[in-house]
C-alpha atoms as a PDB file:
ATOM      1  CA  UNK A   1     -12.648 -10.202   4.075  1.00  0.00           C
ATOM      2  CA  UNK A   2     -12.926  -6.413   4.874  1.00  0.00           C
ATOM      3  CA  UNK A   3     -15.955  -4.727   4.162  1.00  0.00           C
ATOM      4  CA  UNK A   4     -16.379  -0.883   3.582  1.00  0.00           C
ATOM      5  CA  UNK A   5     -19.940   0.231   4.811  1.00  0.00           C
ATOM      6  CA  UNK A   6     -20.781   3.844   3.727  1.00  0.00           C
ATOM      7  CA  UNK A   7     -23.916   5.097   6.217  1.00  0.00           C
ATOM      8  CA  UNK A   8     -25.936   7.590   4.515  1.00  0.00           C
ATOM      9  CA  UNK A   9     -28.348   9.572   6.899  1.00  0.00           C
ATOM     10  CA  UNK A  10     -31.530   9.723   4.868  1.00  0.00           C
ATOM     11  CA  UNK A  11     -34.173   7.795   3.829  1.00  0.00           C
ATOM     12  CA  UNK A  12     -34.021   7.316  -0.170  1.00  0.00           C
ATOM     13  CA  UNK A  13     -35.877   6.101  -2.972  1.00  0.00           C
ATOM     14  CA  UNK A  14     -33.873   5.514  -6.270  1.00  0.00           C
ATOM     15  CA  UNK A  15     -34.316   7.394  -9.487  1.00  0.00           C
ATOM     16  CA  UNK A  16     -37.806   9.063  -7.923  1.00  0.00           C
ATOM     17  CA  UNK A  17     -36.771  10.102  -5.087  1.00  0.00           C
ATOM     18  CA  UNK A  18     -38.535  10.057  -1.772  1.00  0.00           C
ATOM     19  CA  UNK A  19     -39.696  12.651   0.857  1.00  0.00           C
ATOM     20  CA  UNK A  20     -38.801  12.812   4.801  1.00  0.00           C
ATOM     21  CA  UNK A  21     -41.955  13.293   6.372  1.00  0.00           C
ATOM     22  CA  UNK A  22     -40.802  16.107   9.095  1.00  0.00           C
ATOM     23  CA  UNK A  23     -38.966  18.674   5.958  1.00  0.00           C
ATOM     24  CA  UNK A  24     -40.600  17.738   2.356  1.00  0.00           C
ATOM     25  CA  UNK A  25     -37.230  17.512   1.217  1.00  0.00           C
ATOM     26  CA  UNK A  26     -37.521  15.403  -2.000  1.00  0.00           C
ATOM     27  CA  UNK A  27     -33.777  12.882  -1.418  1.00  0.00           C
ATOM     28  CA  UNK A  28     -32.478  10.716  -3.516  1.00  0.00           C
ATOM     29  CA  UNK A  29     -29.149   8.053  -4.361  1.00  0.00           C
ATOM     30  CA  UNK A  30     -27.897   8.279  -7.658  1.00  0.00           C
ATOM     31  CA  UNK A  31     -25.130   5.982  -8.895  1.00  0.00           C
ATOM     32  CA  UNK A  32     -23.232   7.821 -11.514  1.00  0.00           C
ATOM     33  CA  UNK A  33     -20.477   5.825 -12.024  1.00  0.00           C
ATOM     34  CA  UNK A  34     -18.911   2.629 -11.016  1.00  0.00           C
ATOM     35  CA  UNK A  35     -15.696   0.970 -12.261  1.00  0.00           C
ATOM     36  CA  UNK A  36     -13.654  -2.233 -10.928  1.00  0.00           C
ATOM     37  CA  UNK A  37      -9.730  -1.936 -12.829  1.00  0.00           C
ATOM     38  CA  UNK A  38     -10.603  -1.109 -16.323  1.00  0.00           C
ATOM     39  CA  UNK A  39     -13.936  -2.436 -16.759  1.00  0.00           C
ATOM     40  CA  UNK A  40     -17.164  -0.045 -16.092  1.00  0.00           C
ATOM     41  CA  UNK A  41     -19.435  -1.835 -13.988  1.00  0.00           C
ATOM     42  CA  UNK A  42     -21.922   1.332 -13.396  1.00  0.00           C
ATOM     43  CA  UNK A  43     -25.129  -0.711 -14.700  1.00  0.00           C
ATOM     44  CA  UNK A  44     -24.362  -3.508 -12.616  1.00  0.00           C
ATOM     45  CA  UNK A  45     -24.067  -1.185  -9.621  1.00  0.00           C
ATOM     46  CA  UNK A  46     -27.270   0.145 -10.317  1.00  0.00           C
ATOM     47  CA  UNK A  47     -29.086  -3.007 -10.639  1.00  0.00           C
ATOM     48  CA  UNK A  48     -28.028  -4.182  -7.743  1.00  0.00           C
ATOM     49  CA  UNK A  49     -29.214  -1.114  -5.644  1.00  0.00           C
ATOM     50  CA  UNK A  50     -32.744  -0.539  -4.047  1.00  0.00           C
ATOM     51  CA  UNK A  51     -34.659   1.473  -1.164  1.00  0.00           C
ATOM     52  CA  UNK A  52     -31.994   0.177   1.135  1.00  0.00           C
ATOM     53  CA  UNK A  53     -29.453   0.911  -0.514  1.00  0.00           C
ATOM     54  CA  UNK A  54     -26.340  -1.612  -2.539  1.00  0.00           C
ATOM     55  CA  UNK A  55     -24.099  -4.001  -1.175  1.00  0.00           C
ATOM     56  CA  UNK A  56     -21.399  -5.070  -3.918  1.00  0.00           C
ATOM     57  CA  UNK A  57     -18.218  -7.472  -3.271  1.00  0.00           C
ATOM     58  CA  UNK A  58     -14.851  -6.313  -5.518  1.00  0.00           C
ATOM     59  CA  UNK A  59     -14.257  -9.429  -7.582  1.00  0.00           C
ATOM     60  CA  UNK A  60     -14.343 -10.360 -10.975  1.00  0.00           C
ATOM     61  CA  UNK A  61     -16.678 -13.159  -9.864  1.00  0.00           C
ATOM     62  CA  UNK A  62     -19.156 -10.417  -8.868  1.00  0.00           C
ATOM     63  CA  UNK A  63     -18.623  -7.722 -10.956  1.00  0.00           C
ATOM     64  CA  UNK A  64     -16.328  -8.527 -14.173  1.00  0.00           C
ATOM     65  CA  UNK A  65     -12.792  -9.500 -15.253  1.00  0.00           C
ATOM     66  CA  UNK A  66     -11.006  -5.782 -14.230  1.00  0.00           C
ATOM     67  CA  UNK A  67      -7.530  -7.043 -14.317  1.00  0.00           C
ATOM     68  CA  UNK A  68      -5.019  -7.757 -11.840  1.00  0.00           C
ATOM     69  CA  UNK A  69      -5.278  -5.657  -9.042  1.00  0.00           C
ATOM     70  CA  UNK A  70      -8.511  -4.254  -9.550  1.00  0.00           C
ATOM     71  CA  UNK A  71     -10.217  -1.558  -7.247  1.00  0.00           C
ATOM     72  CA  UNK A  72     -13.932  -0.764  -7.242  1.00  0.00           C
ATOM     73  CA  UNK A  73     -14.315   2.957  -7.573  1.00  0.00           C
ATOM     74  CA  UNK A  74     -17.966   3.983  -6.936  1.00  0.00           C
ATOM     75  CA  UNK A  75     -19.296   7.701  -7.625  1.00  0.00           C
ATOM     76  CA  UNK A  76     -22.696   8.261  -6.694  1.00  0.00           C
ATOM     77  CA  UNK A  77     -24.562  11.493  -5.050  1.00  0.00           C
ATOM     78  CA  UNK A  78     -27.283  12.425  -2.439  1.00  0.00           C
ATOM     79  CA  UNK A  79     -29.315  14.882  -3.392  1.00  0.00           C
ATOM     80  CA  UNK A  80     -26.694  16.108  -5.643  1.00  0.00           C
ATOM     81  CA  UNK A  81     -23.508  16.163  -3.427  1.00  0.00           C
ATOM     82  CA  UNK A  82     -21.151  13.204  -4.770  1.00  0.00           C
ATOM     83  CA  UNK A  83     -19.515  11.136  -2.904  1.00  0.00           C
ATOM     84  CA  UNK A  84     -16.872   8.520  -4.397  1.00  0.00           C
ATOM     85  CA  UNK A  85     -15.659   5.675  -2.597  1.00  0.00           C
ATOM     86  CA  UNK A  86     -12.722   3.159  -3.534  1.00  0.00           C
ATOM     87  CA  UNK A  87     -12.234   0.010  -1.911  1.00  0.00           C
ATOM     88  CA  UNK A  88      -9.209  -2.799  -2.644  1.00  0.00           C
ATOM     89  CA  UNK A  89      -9.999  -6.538  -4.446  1.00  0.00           C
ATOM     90  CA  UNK A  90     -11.955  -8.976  -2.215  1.00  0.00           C
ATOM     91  CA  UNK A  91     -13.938  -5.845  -0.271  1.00  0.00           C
ATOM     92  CA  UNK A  92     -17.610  -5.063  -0.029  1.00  0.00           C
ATOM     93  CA  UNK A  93     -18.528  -1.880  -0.561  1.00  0.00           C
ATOM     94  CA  UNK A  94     -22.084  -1.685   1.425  1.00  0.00           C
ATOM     95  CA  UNK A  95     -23.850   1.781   1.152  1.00  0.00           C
ATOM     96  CA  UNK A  96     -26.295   1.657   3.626  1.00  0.00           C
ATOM     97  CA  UNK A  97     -29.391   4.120   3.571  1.00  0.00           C
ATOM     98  CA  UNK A  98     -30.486   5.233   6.969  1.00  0.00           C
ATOM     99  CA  UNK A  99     -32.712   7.379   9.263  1.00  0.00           C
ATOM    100  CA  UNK A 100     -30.462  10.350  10.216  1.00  0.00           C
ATOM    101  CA  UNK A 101     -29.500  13.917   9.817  1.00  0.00           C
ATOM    102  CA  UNK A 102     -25.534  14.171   9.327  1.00  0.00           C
ATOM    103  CA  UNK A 103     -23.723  13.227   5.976  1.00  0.00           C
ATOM    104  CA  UNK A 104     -19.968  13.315   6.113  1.00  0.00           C
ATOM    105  CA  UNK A 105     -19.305  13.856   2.469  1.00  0.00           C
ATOM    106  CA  UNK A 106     -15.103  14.838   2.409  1.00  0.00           C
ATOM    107  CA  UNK A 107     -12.904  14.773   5.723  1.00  0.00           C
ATOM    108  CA  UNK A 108      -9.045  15.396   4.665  1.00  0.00           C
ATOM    109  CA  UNK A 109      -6.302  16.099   7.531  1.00  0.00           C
ATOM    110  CA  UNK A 110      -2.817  17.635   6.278  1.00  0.00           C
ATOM    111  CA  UNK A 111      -0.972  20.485   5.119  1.00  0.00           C
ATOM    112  CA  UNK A 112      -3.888  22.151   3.660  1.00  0.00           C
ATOM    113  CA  UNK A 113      -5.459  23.512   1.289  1.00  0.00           C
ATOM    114  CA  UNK A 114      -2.922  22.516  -1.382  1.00  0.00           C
ATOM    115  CA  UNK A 115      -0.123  20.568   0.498  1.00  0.00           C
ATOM    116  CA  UNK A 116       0.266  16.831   1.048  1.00  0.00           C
ATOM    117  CA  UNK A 117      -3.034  15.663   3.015  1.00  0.00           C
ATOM    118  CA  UNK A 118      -4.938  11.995   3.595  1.00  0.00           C
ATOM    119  CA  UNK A 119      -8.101  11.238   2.544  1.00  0.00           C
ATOM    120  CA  UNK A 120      -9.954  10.287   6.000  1.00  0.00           C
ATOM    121  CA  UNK A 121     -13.690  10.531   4.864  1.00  0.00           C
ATOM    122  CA  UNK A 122     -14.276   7.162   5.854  1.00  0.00           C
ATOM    123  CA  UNK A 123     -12.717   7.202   9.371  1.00  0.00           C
ATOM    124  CA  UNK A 124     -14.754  10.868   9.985  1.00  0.00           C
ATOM    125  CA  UNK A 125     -18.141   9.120   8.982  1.00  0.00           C
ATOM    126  CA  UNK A 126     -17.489   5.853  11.129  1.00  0.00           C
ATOM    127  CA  UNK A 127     -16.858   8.267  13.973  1.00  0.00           C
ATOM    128  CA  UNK A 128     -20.551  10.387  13.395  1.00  0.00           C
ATOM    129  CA  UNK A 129     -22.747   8.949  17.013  1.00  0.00           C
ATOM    130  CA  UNK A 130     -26.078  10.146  16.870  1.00  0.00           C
ATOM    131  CA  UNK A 131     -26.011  12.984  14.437  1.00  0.00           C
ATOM    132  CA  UNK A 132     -23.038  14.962  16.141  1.00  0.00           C
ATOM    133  CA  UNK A 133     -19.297  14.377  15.584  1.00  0.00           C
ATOM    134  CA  UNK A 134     -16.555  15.118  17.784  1.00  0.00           C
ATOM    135  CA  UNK A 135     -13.195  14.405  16.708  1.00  0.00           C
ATOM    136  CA  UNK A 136      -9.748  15.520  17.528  1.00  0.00           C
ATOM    137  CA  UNK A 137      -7.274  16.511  14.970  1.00  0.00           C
ATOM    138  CA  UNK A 138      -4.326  14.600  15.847  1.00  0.00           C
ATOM    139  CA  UNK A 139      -1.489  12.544  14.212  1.00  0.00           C
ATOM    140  CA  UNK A 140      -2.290   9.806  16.260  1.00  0.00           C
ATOM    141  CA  UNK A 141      -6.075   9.444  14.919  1.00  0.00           C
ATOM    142  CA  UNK A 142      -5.113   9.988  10.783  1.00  0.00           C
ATOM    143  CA  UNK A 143      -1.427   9.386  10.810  1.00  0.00           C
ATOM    144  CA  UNK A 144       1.316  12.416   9.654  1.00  0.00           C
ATOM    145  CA  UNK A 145       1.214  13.114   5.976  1.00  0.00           C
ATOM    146  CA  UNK A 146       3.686  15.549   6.470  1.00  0.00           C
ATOM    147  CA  UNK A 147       6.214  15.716   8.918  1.00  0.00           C
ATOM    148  CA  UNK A 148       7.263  18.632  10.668  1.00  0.00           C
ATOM    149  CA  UNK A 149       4.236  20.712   9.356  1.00  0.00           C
ATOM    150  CA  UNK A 150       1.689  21.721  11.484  1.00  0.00           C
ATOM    151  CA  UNK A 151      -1.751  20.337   9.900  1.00  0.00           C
ATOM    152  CA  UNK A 152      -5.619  21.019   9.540  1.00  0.00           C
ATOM    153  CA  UNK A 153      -8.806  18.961   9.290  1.00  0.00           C
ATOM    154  CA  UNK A 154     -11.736  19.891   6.864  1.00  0.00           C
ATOM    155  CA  UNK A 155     -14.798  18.207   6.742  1.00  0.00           C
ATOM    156  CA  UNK A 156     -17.531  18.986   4.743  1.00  0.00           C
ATOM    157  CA  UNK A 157     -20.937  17.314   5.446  1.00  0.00           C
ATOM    158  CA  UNK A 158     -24.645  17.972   5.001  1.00  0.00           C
ATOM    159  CA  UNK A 159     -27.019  18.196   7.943  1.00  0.00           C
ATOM    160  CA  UNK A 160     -30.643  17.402   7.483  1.00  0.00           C
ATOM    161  CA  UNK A 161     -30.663  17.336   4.089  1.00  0.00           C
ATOM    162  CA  UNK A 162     -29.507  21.088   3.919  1.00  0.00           C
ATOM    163  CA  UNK A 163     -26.801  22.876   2.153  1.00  0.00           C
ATOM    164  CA  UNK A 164     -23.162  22.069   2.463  1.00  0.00           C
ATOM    165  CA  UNK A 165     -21.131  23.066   5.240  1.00  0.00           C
ATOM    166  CA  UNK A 166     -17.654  22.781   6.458  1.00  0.00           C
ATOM    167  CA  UNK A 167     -15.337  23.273   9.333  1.00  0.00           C
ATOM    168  CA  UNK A 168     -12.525  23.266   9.822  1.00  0.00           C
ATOM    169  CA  UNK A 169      -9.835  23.136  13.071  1.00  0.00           C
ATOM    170  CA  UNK A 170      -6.084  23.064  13.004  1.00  0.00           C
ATOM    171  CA  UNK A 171      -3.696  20.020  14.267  1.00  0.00           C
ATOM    172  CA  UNK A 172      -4.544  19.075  17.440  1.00  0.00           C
ATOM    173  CA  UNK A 173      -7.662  21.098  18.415  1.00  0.00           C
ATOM    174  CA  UNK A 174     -11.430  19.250  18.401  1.00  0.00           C
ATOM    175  CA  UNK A 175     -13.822  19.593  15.483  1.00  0.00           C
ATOM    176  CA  UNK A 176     -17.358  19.230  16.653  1.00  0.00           C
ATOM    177  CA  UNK A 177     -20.758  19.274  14.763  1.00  0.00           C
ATOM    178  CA  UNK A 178     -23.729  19.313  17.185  1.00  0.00           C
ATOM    179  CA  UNK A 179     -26.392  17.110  16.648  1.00  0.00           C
ATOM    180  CA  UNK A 180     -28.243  20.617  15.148  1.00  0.00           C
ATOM    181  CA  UNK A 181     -25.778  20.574  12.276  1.00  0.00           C
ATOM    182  CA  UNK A 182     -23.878  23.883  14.289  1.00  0.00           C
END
């Protein structure tokens, strides 16, 4: 059974929100949508969450009868900056809520802005060590969505509860945020 853990760097309260004690910043989880095939399952998600954050396994034992096939697709926000995450039949999705100060939201490597590109959010955030990320932009760590073009990586992220930010680094160069967000 795979599992798909989703490690959000804050401490949260649902629905009212709480505060870090170092900034004041009020945070908070919000699930805004949840579906598994064709059925919507967004109450269920939510009842299921708490302080910690919501664990949920992709079956129609779990969640309801979604059809053949059927992928839980979860869209939920941080202090307003959503995040959705898909994950195959017979996966948990785990968000986990956590002490920390740098939020992968997006990471996409490929011909971009508007060419063909991978979605590679989830590898970015796995790769996030003590608030700092350093990754290299390279066919080998996402794969080639598109031969014979020379790519870019973009991630966007949030660092210590701040605005957004992004950076991005073309194919085969590092991208690096500091554990200072920079």
């Amino acid at each position: 059974m795979k599992s798909l853990r989703v490690l959000l760097p804050f401490v949260v309260a649902l629905a009212v929100g709480a505060c870090r004690a170092e900034d004041k910043v009020p945070l908070k989880l919000v699930i805004i949508k949840a579906t598994y095939g064709t059925a919507d399952v967004t109450e269920k998600l939510k009842g299921l969450a708490n302080a910690d954050g919501v664990t949920a396994k992709a079956s129609k034992d779990a969640l309801a009868d979604g059809g053949a096939d059927a992928k839980l697709k979860v869209e939920f926000s941080v202090n307003d900056q959503k995040v959705t995450r898909t994950i195959n039949d017979g996966e948990t999705l785990t968000i986990t809520l956590k002490v920390g100060k740098l939020l992968i939201l997006k990471a996409e490597y490929g011909d971009l802005p508007d060419g063909a590109k991978t979605d590679v959010t989830t590898k970015v955030q796995e790769m996030v060590k003590d608030d700092a990320l350093s990754v290299d932009a390279t066919n080998d760590n996402f794969g080639d969505p598109i031969e014979g073009t020379v790519k870019k990586m973009k991630v966007e992220y949030l660092f210590n509860g701040g605005a957004k930010k992004e950076k991005e680094v073309a194919e085969n160069e590092n991208l690096t945020i500091s554990n200072k967000g920079e």
